[in-house]
C-alpha atoms as a PDB file:
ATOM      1  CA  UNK A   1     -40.742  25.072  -1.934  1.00  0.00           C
ATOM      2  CA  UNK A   2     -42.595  24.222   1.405  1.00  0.00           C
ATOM      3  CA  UNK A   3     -45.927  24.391   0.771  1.00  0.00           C
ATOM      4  CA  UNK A   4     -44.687  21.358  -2.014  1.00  0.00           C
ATOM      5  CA  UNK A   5     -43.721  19.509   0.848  1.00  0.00           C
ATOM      6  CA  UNK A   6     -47.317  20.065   2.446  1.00  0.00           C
ATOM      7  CA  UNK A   7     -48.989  19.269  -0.690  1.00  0.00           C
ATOM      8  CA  UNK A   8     -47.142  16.009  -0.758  1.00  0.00           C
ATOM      9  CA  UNK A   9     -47.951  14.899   3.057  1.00  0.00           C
ATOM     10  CA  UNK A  10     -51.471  15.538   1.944  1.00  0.00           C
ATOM     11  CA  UNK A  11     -51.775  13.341  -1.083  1.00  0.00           C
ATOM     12  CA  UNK A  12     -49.802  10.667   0.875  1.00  0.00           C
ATOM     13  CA  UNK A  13     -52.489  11.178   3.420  1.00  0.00           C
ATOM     14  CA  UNK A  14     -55.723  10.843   0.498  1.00  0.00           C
ATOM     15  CA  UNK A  15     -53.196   7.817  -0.965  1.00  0.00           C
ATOM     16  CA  UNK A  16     -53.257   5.914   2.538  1.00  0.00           C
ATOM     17  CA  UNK A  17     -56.987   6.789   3.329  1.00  0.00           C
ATOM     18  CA  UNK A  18     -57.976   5.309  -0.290  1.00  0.00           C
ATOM     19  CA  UNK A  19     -55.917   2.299   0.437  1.00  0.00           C
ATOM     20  CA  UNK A  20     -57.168   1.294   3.221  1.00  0.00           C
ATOM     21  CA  UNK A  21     -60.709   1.857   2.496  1.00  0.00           C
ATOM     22  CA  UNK A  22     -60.422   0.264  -0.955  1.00  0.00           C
ATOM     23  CA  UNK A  23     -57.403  -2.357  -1.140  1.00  0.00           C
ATOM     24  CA  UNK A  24     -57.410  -3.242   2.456  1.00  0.00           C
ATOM     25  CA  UNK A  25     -60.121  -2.782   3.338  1.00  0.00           C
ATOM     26  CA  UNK A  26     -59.726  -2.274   7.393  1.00  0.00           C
ATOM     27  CA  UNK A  27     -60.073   1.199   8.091  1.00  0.00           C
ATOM     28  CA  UNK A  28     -62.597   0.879  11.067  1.00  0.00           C
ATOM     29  CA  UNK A  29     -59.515  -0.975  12.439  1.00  0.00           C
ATOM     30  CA  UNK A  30     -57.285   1.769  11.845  1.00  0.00           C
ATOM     31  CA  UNK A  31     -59.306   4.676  13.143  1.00  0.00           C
ATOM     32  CA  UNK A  32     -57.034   6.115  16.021  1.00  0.00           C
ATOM     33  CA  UNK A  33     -54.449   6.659  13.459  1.00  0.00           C
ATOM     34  CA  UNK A  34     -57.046   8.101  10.705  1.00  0.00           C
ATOM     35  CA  UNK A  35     -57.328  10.491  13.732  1.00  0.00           C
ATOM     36  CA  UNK A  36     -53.616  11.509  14.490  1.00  0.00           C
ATOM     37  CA  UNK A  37     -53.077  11.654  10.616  1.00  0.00           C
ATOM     38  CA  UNK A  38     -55.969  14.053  10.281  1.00  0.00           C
ATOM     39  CA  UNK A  39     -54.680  15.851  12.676  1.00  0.00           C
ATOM     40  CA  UNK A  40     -51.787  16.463  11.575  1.00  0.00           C
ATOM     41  CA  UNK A  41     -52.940  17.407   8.031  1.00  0.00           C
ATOM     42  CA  UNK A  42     -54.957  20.261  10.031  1.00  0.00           C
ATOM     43  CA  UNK A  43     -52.130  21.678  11.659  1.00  0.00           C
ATOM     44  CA  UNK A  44     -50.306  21.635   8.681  1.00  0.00           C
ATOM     45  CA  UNK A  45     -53.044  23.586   7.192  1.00  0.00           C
ATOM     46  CA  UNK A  46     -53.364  25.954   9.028  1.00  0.00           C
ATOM     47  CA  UNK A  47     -49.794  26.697   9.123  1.00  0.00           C
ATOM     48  CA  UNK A  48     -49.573  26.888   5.780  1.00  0.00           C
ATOM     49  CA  UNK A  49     -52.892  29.502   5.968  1.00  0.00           C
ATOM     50  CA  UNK A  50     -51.271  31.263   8.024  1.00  0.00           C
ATOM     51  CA  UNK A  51     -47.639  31.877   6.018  1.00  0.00           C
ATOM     52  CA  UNK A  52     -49.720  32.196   3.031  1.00  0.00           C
ATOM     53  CA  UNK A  53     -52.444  35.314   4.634  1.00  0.00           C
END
């Protein structure tokens, strides 16, 4: 049931990424959050790397 959860944060994270390159289109404006998003997706992946190896 976890790694659901991760696959979730992760499509919310492609969903927000698309939205503001696409609808709003201000992502240059947003980059220091791009940054601690992405960040956090890669800690989460590599958690989830590790539980699953």
């Amino acid at each position: 049931m976890r790694i659901y959860g991760g696959i979730i944060l992760f499509a919310a994270f492609i969903i927000w990424v698309f939205y503001r390159l696409f609808i709003k289109k201000d992502l240059k404006q947003n980059l220091q959050a791009l940054g601690v998003y992405s960040s956090f997706v890669i800690v989460w992946a590599i958690i989830y790397a590790l539980m699953i190896f």
